[in-house]
PDB file of N, CA and C in Angstrom:
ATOM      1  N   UNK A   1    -109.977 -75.933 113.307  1.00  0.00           N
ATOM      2  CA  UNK A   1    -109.771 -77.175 114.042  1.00  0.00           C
ATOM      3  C   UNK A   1    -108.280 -77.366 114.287  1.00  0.00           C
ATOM      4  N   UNK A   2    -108.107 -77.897 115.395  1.00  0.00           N
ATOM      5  CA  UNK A   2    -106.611 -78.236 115.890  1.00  0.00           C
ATOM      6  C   UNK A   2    -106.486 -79.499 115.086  1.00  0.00           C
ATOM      7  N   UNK A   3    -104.883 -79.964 115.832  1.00  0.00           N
ATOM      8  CA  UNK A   3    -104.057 -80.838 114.961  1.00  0.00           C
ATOM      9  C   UNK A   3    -103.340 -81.362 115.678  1.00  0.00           C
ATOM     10  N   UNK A   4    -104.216 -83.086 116.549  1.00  0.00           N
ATOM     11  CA  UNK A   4    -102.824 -83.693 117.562  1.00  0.00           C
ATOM     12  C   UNK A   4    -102.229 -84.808 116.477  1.00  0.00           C
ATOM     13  N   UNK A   5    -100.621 -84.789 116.576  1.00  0.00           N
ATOM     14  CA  UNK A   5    -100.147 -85.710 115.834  1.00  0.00           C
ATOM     15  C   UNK A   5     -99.252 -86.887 116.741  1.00  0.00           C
ATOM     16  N   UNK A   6     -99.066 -87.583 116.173  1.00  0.00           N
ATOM     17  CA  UNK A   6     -97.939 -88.659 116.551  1.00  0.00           C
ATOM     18  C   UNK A   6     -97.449 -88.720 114.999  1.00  0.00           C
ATOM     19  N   UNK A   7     -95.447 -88.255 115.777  1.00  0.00           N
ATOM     20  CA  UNK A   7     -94.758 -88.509 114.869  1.00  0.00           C
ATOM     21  C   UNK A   7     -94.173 -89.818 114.769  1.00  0.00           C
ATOM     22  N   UNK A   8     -93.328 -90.475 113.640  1.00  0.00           N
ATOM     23  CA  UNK A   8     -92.482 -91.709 113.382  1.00  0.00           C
ATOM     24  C   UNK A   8     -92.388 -92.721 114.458  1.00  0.00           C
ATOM     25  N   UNK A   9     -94.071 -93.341 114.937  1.00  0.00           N
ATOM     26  CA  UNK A   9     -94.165 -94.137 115.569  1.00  0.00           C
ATOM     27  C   UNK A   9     -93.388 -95.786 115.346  1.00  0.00           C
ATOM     28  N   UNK A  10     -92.367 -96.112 115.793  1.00  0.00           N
ATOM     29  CA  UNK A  10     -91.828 -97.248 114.864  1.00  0.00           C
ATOM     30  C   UNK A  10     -92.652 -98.814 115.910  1.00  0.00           C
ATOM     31  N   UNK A  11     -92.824 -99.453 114.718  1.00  0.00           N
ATOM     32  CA  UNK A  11     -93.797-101.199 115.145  1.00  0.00           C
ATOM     33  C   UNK A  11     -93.365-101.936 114.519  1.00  0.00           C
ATOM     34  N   UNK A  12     -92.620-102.834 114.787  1.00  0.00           N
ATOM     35  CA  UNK A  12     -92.456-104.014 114.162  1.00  0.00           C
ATOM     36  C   UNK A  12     -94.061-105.025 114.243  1.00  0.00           C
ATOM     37  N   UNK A  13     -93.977-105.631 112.918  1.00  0.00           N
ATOM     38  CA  UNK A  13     -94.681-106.331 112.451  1.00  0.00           C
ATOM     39  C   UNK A  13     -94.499-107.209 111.019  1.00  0.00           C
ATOM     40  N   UNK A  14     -95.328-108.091 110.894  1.00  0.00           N
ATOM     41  CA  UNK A  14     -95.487-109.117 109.989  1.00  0.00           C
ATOM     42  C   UNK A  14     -96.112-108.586 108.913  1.00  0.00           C
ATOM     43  N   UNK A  15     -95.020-108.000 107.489  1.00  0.00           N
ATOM     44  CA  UNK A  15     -96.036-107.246 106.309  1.00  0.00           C
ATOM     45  C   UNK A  15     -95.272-107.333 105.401  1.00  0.00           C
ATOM     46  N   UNK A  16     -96.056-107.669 103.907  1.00  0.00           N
ATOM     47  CA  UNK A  16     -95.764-108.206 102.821  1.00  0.00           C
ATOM     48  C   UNK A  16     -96.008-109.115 102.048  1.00  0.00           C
ATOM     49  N   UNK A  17     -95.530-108.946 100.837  1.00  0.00           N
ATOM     50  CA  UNK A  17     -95.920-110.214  99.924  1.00  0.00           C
ATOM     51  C   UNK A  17     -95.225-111.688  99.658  1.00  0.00           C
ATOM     52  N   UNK A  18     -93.876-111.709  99.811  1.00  0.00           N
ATOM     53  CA  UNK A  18     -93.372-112.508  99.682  1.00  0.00           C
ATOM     54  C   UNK A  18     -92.390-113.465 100.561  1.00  0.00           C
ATOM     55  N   UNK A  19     -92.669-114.544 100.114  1.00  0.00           N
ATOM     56  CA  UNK A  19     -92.623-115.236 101.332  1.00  0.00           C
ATOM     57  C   UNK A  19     -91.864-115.486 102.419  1.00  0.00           C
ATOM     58  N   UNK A  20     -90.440-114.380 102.126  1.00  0.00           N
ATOM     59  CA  UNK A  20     -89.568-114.424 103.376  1.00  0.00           C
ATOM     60  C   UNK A  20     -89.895-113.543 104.092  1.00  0.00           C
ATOM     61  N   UNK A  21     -90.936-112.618 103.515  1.00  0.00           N
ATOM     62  CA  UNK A  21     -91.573-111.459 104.569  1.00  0.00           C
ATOM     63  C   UNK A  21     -92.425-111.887 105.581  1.00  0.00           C
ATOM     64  N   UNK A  22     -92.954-113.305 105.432  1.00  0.00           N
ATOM     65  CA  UNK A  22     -93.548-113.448 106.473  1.00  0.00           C
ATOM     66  C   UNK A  22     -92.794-114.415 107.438  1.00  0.00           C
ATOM     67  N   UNK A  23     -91.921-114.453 107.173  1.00  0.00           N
ATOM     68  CA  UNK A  23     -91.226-115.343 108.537  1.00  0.00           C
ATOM     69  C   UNK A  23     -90.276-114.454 109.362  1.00  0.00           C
ATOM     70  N   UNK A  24     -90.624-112.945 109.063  1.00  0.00           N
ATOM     71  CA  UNK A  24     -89.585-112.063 109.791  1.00  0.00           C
ATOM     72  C   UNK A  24     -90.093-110.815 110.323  1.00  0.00           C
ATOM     73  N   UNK A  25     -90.147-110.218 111.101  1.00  0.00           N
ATOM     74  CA  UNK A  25     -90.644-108.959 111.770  1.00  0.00           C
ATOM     75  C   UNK A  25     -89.950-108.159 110.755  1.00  0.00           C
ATOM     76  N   UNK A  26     -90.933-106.610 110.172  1.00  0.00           N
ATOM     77  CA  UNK A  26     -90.293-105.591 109.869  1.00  0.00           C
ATOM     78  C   UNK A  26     -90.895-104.584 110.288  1.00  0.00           C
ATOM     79  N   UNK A  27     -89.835-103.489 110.288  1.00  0.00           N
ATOM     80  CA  UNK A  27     -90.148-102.025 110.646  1.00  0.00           C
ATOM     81  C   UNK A  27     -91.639-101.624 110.146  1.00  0.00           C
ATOM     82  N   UNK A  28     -92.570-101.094 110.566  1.00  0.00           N
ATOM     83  CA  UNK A  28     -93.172 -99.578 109.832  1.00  0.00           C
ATOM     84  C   UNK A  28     -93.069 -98.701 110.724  1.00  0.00           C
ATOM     85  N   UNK A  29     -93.548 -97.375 110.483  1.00  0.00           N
ATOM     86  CA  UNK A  29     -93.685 -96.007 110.655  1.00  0.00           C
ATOM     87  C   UNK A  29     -94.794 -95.365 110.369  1.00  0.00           C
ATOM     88  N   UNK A  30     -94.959 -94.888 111.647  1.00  0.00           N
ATOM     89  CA  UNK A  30     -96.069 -94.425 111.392  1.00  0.00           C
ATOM     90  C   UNK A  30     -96.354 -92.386 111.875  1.00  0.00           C
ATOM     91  N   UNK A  31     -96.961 -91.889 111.026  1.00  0.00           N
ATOM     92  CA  UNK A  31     -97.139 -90.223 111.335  1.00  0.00           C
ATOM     93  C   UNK A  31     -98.201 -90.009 110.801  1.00  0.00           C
ATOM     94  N   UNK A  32     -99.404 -89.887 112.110  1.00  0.00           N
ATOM     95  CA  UNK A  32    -100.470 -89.468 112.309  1.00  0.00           C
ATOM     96  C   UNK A  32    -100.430 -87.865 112.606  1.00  0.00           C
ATOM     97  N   UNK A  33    -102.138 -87.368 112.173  1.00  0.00           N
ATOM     98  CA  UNK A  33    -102.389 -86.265 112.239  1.00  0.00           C
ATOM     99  C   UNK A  33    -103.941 -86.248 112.333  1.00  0.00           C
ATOM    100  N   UNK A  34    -104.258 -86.056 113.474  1.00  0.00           N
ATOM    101  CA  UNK A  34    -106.067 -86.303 113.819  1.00  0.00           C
ATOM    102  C   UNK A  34    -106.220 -84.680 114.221  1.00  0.00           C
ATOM    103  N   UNK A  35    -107.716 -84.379 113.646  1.00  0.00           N
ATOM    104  CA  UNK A  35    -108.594 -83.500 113.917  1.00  0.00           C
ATOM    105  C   UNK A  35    -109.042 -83.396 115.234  1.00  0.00           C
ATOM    106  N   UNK A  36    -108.372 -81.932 116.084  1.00  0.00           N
ATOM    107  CA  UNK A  36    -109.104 -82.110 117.424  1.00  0.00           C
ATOM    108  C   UNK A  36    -109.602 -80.856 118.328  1.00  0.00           C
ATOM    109  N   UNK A  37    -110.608 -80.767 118.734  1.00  0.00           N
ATOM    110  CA  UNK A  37    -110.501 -79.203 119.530  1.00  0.00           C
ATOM    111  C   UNK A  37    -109.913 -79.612 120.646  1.00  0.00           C
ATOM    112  N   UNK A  38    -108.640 -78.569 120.754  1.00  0.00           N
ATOM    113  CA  UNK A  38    -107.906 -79.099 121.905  1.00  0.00           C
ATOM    114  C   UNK A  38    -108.365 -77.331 123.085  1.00  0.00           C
ATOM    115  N   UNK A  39    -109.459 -76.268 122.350  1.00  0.00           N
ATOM    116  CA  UNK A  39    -110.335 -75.242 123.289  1.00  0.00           C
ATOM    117  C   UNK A  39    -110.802 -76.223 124.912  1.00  0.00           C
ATOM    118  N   UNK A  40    -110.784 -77.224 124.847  1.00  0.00           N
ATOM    119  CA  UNK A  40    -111.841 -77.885 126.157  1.00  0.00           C
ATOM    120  C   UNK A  40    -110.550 -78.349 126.691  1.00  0.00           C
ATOM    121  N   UNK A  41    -109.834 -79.256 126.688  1.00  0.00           N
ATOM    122  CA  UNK A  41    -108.386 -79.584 127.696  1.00  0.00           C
ATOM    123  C   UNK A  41    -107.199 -78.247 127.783  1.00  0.00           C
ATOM    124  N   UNK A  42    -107.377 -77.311 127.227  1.00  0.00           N
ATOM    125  CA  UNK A  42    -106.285 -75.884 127.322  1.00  0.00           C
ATOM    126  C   UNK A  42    -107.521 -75.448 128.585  1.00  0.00           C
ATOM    127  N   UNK A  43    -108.674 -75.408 128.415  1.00  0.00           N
ATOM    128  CA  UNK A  43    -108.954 -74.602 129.408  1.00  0.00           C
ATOM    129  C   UNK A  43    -108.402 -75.838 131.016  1.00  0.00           C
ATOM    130  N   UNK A  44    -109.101 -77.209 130.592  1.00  0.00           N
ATOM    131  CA  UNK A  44    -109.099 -78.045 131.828  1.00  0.00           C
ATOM    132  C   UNK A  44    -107.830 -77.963 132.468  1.00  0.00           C
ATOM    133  N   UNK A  45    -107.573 -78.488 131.667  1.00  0.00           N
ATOM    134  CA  UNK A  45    -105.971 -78.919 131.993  1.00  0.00           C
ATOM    135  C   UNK A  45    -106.059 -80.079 132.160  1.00  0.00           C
ATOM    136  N   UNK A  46    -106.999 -80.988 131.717  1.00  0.00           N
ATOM    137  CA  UNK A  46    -107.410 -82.469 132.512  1.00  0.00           C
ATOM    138  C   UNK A  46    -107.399 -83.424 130.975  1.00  0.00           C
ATOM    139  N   UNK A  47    -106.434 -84.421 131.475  1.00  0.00           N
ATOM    140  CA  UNK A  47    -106.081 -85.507 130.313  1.00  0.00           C
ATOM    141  C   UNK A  47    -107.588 -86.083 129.840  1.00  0.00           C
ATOM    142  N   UNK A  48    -108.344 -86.249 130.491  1.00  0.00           N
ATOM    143  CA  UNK A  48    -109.817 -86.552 130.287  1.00  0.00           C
ATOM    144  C   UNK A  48    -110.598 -86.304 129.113  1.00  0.00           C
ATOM    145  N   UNK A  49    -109.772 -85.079 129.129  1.00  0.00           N
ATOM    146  CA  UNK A  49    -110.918 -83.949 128.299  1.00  0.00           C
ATOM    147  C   UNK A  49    -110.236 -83.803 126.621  1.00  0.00           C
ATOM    148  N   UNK A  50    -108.567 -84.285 126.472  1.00  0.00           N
ATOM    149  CA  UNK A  50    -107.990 -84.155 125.407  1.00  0.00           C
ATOM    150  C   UNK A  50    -108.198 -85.500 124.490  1.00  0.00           C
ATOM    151  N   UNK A  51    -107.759 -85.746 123.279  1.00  0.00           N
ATOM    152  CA  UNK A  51    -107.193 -86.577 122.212  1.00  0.00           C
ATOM    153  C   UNK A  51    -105.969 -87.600 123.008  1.00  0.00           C
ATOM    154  N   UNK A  52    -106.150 -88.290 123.731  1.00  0.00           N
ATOM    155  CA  UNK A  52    -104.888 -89.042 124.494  1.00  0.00           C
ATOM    156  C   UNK A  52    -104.220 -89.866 123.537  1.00  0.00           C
ATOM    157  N   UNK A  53    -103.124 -89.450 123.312  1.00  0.00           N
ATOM    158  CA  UNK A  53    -101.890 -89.259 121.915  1.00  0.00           C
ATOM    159  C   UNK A  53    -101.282 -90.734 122.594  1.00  0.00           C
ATOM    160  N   UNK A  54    -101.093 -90.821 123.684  1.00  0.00           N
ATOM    161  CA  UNK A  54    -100.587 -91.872 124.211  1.00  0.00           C
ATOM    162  C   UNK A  54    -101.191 -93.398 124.058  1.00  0.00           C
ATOM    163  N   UNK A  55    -102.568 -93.332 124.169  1.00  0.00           N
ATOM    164  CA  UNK A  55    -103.739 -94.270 124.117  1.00  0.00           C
ATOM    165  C   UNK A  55    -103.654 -94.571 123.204  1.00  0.00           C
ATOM    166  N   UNK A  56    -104.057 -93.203 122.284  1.00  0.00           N
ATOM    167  CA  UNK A  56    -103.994 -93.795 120.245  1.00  0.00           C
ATOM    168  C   UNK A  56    -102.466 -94.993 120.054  1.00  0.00           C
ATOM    169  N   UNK A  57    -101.131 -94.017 120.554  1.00  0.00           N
ATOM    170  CA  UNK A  57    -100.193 -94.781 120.345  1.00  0.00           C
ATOM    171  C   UNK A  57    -100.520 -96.319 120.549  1.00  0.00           C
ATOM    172  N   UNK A  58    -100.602 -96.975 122.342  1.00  0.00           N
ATOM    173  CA  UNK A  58    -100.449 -98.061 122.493  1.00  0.00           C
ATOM    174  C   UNK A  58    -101.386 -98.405 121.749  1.00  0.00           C
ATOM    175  N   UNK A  59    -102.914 -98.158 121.428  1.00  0.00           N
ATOM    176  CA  UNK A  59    -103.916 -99.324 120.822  1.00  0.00           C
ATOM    177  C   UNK A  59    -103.098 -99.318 119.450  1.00  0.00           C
ATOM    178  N   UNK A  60    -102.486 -98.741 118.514  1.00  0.00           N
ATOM    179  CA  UNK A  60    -101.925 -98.519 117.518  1.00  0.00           C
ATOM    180  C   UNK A  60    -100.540 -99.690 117.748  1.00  0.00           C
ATOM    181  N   UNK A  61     -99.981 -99.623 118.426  1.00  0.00           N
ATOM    182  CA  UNK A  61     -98.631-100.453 118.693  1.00  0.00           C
ATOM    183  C   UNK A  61     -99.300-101.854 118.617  1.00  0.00           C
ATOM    184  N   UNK A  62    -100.189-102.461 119.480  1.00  0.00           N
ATOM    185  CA  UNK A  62    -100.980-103.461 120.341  1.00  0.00           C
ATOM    186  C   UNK A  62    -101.587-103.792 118.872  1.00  0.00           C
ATOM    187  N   UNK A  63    -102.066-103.419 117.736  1.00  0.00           N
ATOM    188  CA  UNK A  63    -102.917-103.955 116.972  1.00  0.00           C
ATOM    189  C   UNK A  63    -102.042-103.972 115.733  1.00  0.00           C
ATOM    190  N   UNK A  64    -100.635-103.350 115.296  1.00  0.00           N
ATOM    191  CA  UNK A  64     -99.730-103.515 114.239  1.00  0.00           C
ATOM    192  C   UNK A  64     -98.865-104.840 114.515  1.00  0.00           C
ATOM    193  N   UNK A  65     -98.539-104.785 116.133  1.00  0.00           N
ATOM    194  CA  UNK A  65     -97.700-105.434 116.809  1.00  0.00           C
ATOM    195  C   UNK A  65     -98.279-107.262 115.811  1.00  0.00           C
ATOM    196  N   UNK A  66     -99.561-107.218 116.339  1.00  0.00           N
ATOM    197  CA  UNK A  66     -99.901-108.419 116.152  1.00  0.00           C
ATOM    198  C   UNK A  66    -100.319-108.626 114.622  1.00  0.00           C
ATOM    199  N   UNK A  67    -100.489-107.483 113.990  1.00  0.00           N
ATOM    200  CA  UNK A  67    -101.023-107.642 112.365  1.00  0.00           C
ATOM    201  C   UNK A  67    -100.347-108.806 111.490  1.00  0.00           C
ATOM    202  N   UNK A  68    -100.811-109.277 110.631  1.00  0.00           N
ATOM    203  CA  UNK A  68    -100.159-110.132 109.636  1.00  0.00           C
ATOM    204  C   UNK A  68    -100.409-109.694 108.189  1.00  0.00           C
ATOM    205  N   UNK A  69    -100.620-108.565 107.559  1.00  0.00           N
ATOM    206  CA  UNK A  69    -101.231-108.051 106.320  1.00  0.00           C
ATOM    207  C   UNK A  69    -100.255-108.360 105.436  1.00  0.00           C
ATOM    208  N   UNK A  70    -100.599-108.295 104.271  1.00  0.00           N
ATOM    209  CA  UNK A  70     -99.571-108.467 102.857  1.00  0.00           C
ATOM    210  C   UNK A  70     -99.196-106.983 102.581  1.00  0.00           C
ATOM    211  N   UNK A  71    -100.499-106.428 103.020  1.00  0.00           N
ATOM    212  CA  UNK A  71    -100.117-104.821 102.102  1.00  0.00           C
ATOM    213  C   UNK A  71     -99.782-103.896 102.905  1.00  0.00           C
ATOM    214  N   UNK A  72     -99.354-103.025 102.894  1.00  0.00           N
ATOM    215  CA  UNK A  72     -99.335-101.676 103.598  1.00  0.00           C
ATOM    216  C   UNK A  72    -100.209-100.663 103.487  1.00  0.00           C
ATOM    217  N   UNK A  73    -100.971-101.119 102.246  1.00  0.00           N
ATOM    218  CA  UNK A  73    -102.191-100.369 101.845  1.00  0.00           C
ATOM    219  C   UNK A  73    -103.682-100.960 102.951  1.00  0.00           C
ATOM    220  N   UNK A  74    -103.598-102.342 103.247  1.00  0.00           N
ATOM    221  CA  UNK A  74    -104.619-102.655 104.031  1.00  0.00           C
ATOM    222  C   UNK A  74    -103.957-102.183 105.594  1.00  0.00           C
ATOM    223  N   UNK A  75    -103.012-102.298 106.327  1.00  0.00           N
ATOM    224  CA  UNK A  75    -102.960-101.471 107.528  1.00  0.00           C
ATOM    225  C   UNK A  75    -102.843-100.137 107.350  1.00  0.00           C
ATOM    226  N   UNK A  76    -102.703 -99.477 106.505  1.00  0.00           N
ATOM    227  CA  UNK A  76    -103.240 -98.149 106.880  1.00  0.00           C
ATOM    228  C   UNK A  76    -104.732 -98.149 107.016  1.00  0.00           C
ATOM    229  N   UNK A  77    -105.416 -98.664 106.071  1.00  0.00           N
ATOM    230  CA  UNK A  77    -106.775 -98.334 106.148  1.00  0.00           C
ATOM    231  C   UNK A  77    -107.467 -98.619 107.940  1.00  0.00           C
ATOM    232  N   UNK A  78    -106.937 -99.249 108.748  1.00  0.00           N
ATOM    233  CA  UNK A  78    -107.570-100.865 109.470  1.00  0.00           C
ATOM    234  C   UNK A  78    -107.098 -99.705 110.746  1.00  0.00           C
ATOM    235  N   UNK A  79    -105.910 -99.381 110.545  1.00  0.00           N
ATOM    236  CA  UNK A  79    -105.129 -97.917 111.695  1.00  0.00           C
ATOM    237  C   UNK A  79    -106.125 -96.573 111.425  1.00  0.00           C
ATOM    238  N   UNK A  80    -106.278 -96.064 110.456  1.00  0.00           N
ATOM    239  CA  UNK A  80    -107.394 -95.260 110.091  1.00  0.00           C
ATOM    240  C   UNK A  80    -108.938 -95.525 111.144  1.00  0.00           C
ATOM    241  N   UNK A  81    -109.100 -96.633 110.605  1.00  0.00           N
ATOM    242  CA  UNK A  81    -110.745 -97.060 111.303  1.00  0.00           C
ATOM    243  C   UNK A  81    -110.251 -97.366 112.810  1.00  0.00           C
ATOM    244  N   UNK A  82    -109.275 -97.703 113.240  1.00  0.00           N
ATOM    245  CA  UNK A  82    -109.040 -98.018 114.963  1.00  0.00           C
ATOM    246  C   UNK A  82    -109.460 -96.525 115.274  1.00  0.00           C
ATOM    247  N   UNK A  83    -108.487 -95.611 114.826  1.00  0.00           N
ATOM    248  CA  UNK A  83    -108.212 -94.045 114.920  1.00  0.00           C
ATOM    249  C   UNK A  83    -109.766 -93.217 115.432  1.00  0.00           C
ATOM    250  N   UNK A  84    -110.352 -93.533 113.943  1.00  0.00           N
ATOM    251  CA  UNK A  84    -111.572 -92.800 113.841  1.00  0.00           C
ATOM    252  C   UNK A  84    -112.984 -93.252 114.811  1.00  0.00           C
ATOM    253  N   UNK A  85    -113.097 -94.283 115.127  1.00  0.00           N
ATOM    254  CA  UNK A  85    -114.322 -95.189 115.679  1.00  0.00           C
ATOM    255  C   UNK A  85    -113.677 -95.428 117.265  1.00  0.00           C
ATOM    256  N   UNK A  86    -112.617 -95.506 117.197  1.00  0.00           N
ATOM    257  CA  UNK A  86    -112.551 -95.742 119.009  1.00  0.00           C
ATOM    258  C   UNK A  86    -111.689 -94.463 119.759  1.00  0.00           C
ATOM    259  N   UNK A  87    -111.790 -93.678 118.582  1.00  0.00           N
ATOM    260  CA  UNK A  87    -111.225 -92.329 119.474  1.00  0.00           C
ATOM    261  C   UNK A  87    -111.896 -91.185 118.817  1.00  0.00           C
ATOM    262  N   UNK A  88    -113.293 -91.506 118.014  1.00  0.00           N
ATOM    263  CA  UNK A  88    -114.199 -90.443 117.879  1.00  0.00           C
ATOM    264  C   UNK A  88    -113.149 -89.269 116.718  1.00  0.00           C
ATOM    265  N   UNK A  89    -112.357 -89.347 115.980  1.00  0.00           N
ATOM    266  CA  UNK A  89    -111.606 -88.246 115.232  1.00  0.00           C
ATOM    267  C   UNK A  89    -112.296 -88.266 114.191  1.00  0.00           C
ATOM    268  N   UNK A  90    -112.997 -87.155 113.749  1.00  0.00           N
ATOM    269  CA  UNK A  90    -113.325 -86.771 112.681  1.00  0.00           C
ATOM    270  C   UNK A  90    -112.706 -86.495 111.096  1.00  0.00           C
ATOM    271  N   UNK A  91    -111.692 -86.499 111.434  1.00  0.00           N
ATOM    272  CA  UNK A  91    -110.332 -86.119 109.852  1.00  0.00           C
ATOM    273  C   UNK A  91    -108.780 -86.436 110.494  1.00  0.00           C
ATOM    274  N   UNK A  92    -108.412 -87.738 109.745  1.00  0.00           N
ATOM    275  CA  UNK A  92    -107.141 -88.106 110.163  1.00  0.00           C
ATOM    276  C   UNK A  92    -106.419 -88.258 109.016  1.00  0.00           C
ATOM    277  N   UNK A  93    -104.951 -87.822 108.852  1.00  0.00           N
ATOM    278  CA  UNK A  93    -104.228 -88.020 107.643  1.00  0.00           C
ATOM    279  C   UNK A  93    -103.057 -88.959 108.105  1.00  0.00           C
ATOM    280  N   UNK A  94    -102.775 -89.885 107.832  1.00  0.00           N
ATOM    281  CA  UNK A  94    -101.974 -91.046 108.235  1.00  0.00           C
ATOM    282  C   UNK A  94    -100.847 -91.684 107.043  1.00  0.00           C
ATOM    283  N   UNK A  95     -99.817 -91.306 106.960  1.00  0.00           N
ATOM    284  CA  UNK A  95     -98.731 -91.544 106.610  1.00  0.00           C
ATOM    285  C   UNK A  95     -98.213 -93.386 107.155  1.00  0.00           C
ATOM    286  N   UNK A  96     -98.130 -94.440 106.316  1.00  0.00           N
ATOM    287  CA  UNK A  96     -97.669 -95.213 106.991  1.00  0.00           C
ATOM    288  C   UNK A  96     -95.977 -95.810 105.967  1.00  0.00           C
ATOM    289  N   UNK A  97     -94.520 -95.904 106.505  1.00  0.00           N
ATOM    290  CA  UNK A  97     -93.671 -95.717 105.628  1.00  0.00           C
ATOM    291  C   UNK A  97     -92.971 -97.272 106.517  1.00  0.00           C
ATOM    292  N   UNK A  98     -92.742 -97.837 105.391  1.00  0.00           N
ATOM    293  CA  UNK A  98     -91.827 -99.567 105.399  1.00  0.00           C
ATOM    294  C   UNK A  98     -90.299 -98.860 105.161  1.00  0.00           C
ATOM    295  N   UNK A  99     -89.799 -98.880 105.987  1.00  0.00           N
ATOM    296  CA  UNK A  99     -88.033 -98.379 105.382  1.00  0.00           C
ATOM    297  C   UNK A  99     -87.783 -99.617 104.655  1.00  0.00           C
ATOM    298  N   UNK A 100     -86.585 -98.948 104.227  1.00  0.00           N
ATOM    299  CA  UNK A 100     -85.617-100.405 103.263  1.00  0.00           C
ATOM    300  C   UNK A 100     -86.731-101.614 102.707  1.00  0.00           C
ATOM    301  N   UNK A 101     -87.302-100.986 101.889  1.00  0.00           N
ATOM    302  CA  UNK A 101     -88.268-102.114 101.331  1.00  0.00           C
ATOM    303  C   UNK A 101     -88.042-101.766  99.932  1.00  0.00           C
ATOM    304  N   UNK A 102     -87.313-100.801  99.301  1.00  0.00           N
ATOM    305  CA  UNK A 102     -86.673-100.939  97.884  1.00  0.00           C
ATOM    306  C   UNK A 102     -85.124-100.158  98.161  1.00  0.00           C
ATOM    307  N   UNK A 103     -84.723-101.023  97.544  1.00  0.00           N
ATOM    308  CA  UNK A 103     -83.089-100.615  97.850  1.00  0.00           C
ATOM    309  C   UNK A 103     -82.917 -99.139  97.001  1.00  0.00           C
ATOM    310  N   UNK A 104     -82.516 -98.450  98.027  1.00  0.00           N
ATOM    311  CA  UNK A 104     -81.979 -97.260  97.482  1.00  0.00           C
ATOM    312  C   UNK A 104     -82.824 -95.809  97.462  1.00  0.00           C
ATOM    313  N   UNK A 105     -83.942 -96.403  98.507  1.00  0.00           N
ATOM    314  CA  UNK A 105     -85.210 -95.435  99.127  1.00  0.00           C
ATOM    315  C   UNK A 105     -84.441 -95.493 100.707  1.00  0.00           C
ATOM    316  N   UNK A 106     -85.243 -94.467 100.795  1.00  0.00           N
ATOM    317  CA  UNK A 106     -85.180 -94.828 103.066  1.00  0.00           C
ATOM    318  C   UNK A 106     -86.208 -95.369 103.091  1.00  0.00           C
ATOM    319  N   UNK A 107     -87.340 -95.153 102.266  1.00  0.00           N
ATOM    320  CA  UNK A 107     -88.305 -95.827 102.784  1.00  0.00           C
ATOM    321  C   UNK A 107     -89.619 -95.650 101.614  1.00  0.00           C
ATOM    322  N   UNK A 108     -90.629 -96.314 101.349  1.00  0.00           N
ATOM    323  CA  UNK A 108     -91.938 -96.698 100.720  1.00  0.00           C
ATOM    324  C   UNK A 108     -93.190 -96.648 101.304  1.00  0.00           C
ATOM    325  N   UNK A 109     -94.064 -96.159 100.883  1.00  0.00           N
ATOM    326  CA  UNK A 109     -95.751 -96.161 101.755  1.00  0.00           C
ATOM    327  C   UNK A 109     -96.786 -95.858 101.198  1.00  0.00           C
ATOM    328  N   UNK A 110     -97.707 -95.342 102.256  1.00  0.00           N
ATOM    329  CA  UNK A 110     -98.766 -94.662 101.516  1.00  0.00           C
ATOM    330  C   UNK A 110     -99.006 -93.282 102.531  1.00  0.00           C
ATOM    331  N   UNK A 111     -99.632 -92.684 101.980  1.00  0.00           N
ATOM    332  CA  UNK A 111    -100.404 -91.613 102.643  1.00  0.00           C
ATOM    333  C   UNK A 111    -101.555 -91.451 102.390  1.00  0.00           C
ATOM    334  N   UNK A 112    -102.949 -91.502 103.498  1.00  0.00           N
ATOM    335  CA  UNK A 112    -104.420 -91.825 103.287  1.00  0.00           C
ATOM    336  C   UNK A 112    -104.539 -90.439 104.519  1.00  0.00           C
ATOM    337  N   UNK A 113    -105.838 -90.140 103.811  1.00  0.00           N
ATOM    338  CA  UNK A 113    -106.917 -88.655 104.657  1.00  0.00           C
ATOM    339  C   UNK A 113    -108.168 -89.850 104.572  1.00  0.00           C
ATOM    340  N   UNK A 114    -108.905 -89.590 105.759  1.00  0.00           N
ATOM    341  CA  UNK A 114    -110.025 -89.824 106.080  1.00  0.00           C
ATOM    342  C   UNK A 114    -111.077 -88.882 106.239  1.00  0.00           C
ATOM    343  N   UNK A 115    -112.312 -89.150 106.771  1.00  0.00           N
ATOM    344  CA  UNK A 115    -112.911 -88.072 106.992  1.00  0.00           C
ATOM    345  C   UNK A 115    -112.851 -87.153 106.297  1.00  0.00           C
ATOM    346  N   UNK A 116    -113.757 -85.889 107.060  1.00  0.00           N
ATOM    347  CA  UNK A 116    -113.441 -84.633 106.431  1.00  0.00           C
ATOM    348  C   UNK A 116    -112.907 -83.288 107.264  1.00  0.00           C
ATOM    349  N   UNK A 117    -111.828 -83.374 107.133  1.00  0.00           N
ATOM    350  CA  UNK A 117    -111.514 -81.697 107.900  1.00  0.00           C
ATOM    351  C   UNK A 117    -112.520 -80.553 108.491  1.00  0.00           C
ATOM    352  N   UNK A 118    -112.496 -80.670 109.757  1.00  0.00           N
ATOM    353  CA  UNK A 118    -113.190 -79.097 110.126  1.00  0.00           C
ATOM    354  C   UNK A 118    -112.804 -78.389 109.818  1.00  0.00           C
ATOM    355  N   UNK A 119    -113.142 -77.011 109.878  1.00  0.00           N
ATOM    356  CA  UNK A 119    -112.856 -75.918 109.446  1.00  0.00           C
ATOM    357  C   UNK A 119    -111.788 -75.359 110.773  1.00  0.00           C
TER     358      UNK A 119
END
């Protein structure tokens, strides 16, 4: 199985626990990696037929943009299920990273696999 990714997608949004976190936009990051046969658009050549990396992006931008979560652990999961159910991906590994959210990191997150990998 192939491998379309989106790298260090950056979204500001509303995330965290405490309470000056929610009166202020912050960074995340995001680096996706979805399961895809990309055999059917190499032959087409037709955007139709591929994983549209672009699409994932905006619905991904469009639904962090507006998020209000405490955790970073609940938008990954919530980006996961957009991923998997409205773009049909069978195995996605999703990296989501808060920079400057402990002093003296670049950055803090999680990393979640879904699904299960084709072969």
């Amino acid at each position: 199985m192939d491998v379309v990714f989106i790298e260090a997608l950056e979204i500001e949004c509303v995330i965290g626990i405490y309470d000056w976190e929610r009166k202020i936009l912050q960074k995340v990051v995001l680096d996706i990696e979805m399961a895809f046969d990309n055999t059917v658009p190499a032959a087409s050549d037709a955007i139709a037929d591929t994983l549209d990396y672009k699409a994932v992006s905006k619905r991904l931008i469009a639904f962090v943009s507006e998020s209000k979560f405490e955790l970073v652990e609940t938008l990954a999961e919530r980006c996961a299920a957009i991923i998997r159910e409205e773009f049909a991906v069978p195995w996605l590994r999703l990296k989501l990273a808060k920079p400057g959210a402990v002093r003296g990191s670049r950055a803090v997150g999680v990393v979640i696999e879904r699904g299960t990998k084709p072969a």
